[in-house]
N, C-alpha and C. Protein backbone atom coordinates (compact mmCIF):
# COMPACT_ATOMS: atom_id res chain seq x y z
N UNK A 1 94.14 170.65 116.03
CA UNK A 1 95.30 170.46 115.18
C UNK A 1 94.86 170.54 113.72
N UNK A 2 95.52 171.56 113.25
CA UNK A 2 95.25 171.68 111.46
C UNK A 2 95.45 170.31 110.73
N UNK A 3 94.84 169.78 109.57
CA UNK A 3 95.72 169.34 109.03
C UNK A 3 96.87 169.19 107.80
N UNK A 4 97.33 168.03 107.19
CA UNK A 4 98.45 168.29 106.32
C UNK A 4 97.77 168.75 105.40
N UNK A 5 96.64 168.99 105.12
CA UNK A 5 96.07 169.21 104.02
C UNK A 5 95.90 170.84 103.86
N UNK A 6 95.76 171.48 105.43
CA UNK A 6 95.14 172.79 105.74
C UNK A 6 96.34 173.15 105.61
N UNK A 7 97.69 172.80 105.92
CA UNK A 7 99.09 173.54 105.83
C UNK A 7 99.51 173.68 104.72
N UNK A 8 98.91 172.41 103.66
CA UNK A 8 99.44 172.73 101.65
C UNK A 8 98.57 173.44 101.75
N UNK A 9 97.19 173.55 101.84
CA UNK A 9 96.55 174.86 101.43
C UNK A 9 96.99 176.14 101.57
N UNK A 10 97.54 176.51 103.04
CA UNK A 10 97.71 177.52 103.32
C UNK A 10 99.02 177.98 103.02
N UNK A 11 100.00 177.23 102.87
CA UNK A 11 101.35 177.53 102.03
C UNK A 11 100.86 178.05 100.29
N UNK A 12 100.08 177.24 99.98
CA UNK A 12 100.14 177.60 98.43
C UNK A 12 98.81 178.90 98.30
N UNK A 13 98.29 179.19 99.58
CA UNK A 13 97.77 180.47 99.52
C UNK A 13 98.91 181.62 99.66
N UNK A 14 99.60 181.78 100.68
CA UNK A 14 100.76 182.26 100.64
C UNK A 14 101.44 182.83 99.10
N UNK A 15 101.48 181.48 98.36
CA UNK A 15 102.14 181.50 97.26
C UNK A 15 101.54 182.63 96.65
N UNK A 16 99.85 182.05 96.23
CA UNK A 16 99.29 183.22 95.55
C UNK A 16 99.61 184.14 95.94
N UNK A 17 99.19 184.90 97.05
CA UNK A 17 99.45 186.17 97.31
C UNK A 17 100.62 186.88 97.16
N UNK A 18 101.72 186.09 97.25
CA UNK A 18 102.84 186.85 96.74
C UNK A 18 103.81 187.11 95.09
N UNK A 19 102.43 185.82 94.71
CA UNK A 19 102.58 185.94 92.56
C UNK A 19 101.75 187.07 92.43
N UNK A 20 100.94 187.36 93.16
CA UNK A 20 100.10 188.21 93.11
C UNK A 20 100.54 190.58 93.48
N UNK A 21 101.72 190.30 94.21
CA UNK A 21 102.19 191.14 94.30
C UNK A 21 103.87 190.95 93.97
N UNK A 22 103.74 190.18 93.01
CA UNK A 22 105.39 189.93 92.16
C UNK A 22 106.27 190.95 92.01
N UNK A 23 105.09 191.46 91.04
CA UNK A 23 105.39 193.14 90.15
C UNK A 23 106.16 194.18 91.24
N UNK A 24 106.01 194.08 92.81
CA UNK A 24 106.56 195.11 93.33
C UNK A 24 107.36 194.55 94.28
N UNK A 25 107.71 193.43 94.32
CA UNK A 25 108.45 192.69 95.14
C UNK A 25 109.56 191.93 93.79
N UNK A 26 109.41 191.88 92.76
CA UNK A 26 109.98 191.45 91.98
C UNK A 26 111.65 191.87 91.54
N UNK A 27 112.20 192.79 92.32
CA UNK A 27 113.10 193.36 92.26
C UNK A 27 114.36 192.94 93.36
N UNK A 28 113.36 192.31 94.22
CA UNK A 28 114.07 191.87 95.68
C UNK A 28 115.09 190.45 94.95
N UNK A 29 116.60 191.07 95.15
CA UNK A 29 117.09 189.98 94.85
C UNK A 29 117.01 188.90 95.70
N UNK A 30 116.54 188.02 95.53
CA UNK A 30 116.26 186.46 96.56
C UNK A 30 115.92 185.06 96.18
N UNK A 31 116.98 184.66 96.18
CA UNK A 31 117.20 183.38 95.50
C UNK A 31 117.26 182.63 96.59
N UNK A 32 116.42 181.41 97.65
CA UNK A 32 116.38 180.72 98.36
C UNK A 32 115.73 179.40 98.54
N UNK A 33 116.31 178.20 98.76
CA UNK A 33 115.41 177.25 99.11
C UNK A 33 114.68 177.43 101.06
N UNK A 34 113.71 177.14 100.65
CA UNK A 34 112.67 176.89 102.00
C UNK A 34 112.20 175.64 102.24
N UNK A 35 112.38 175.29 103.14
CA UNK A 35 111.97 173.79 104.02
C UNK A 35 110.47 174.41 105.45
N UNK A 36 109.33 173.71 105.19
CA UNK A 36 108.55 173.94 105.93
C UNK A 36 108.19 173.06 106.73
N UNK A 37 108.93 172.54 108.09
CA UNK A 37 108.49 171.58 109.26
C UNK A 37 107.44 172.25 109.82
N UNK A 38 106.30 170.45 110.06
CA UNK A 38 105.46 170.79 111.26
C UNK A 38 105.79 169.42 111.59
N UNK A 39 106.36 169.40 112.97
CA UNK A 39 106.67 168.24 113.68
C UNK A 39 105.07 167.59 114.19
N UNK A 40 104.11 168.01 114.42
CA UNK A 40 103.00 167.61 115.18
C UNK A 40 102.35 167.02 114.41
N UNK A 41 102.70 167.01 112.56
CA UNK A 41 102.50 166.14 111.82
C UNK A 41 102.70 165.19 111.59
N UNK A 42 104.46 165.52 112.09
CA UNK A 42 105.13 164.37 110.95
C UNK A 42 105.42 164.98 109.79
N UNK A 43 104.82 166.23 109.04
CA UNK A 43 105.23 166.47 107.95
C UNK A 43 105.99 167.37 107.22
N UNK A 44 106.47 167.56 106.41
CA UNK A 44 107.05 168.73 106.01
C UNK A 44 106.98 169.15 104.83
N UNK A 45 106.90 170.32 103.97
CA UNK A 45 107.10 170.86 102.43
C UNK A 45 108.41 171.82 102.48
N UNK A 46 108.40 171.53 100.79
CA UNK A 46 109.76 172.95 100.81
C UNK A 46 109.33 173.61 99.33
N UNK A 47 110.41 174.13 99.24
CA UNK A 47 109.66 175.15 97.67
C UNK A 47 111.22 176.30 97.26
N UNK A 48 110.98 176.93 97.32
CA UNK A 48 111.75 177.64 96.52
C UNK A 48 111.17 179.45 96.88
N UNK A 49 111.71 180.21 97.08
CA UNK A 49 111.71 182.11 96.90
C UNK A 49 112.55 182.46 95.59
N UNK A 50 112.19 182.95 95.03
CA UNK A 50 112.42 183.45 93.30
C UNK A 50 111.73 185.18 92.93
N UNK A 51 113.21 186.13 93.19
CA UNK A 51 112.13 187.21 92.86
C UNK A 51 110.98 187.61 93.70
N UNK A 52 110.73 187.58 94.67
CA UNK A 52 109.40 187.90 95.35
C UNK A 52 108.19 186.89 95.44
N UNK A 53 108.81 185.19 94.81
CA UNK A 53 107.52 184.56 95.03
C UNK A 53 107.82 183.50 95.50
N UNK A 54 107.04 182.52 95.63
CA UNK A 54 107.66 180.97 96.39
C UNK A 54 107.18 179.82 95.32
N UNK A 55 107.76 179.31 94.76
CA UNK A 55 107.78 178.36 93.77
C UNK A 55 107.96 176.98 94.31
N UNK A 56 107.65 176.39 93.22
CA UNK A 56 107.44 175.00 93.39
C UNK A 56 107.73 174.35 94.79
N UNK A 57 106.38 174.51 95.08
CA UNK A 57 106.16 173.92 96.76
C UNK A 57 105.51 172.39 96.44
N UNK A 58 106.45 171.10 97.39
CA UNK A 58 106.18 170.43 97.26
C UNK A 58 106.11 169.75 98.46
N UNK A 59 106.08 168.46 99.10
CA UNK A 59 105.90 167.49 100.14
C UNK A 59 107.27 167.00 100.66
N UNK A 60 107.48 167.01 101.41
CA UNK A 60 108.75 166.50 101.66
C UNK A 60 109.47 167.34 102.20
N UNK A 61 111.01 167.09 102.99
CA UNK A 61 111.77 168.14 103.91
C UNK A 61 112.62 168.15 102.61
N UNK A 62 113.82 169.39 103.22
CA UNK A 62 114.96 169.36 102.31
C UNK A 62 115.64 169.91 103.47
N UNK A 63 116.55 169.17 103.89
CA UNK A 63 117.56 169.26 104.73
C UNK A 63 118.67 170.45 104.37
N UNK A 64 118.57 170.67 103.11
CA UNK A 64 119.88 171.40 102.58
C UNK A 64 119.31 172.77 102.53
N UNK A 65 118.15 173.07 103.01
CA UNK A 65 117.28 174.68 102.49
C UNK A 65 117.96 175.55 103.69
N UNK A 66 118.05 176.78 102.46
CA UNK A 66 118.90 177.70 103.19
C UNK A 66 117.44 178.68 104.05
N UNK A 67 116.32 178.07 103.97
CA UNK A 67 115.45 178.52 105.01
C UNK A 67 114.86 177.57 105.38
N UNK A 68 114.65 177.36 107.09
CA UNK A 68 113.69 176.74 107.30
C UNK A 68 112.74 177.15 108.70
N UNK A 69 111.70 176.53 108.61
CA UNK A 69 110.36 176.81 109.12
C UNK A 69 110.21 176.53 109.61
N UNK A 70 110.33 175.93 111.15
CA UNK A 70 109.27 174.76 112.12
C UNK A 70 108.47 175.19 113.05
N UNK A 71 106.95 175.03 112.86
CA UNK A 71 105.87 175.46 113.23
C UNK A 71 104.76 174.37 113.43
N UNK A 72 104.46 174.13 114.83
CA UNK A 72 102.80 173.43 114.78
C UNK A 72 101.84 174.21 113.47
N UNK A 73 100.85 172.87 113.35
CA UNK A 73 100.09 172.43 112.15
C UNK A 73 98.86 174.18 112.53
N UNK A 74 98.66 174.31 113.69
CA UNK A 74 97.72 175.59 113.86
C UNK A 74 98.43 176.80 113.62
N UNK A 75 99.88 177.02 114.13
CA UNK A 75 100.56 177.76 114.05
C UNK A 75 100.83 178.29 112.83
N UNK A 76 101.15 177.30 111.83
CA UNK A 76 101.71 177.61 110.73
C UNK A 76 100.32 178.12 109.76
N UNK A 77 99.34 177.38 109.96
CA UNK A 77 98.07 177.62 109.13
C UNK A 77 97.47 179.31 109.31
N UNK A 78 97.83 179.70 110.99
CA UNK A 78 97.79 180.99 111.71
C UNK A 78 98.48 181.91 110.78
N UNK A 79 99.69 181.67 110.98
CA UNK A 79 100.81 182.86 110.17
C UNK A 79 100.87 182.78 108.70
N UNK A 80 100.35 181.91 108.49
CA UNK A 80 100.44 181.66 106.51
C UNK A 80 99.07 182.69 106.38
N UNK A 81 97.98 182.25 107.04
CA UNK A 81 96.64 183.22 106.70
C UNK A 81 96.53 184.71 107.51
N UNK A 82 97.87 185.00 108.11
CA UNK A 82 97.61 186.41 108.57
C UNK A 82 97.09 186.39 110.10
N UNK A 83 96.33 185.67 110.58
CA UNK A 83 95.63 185.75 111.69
C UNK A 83 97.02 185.75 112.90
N UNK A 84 98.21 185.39 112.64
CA UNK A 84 98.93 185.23 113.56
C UNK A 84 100.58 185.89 113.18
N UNK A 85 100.95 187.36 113.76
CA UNK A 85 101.93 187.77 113.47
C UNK A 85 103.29 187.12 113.82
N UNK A 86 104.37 187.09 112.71
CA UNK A 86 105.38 186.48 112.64
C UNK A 86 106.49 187.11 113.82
N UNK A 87 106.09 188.28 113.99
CA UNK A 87 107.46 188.84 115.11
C UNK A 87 106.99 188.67 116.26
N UNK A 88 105.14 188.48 116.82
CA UNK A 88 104.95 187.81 117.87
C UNK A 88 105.01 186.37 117.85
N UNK A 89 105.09 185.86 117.26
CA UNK A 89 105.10 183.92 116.79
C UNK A 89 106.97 183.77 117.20
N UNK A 90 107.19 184.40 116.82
CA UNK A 90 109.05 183.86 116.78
C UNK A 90 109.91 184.81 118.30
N UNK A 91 109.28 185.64 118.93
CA UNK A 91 109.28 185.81 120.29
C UNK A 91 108.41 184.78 121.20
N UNK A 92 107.37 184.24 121.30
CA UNK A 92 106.82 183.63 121.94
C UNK A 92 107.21 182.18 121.41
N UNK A 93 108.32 182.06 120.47
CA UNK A 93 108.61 181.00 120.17
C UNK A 93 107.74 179.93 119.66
N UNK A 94 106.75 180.27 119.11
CA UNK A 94 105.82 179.58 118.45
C UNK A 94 106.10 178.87 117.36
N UNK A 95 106.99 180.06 116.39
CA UNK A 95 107.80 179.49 115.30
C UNK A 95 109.32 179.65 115.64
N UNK A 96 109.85 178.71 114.28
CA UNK A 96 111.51 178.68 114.57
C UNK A 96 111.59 179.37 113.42
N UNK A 97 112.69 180.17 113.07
CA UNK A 97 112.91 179.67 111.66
C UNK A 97 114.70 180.11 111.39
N UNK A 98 115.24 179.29 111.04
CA UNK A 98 117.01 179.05 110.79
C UNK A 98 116.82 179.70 109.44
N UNK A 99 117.87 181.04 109.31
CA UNK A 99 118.08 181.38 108.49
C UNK A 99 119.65 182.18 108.16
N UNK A 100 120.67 182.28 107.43
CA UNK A 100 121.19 183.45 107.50
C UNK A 100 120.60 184.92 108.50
N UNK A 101 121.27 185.73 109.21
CA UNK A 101 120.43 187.31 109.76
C UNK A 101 120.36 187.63 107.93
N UNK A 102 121.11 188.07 107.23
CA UNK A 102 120.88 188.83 106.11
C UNK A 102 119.89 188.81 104.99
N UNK A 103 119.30 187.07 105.12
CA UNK A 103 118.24 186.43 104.70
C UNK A 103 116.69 186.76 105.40
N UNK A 104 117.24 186.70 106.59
CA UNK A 104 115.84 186.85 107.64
C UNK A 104 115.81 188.59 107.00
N UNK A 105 116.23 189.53 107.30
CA UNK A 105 116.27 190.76 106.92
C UNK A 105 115.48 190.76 105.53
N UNK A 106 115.54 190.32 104.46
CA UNK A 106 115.16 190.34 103.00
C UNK A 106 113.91 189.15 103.42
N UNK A 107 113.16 188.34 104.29
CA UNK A 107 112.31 187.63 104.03
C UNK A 107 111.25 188.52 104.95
N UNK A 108 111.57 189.16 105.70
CA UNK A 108 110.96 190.58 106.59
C UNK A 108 110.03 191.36 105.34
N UNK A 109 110.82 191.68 103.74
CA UNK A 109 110.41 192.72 103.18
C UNK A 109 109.19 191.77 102.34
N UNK A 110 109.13 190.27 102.02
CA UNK A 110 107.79 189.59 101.55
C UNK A 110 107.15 189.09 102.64
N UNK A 111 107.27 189.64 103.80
CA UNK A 111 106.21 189.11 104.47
C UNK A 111 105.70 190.46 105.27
């Protein structure tokens, strides 16, 4: 089991990488809050999508996020670092994630 510590890491690696390719994702209109559950914690973060990046990621759920995430602590550490694809993770039901379809469609093009 990862821990809460390996899942802020690996969320705010995430982050980088996608401040990091802003410039060509920066066009994607996408204005969203994100909520990131890992029940096997106990814990959760949320943050923000802005333009192609994920902003102010912090501790805590947000019930009201028009995205959310729920993923074991390995799972999520898996798909944040690449080692674990998101369209096999969310068929094998590994991950959840509640979104608008039209949202999921536009979160397809930053990931």
């Amino acid at each position: 089991m990862a821990t809460v510590e390996e899942c802020r890491t690996a969320l705010q690696g995430l982050a980088a990488e996608l401040d990091a390719h802003a410039d060509t994702r920066g066009k994607l209109d996408f204005e969203r809050t994100l909520a990131c559950r890992v029940p096997d914690l106990g814990a959760a973060f949320h943050g923000r999508l802005s333009g192609g990046r994920l902003l102010d990621i912090a501790d805590g759920d947000d019930p009201q996020a028009k995205i959310a995430l729920t993923a074991k602590s390995d799972d999520l550490v898996a798909l944040l670092t690449g080692k674990l694809d998101v369209t096999k993770a969310l068929a094998a039901r590994q991950i959840s994630v509640q979104a608008n379809p039209f949202d999921l469609l536009k979160l397809r093009k930053l990931l």
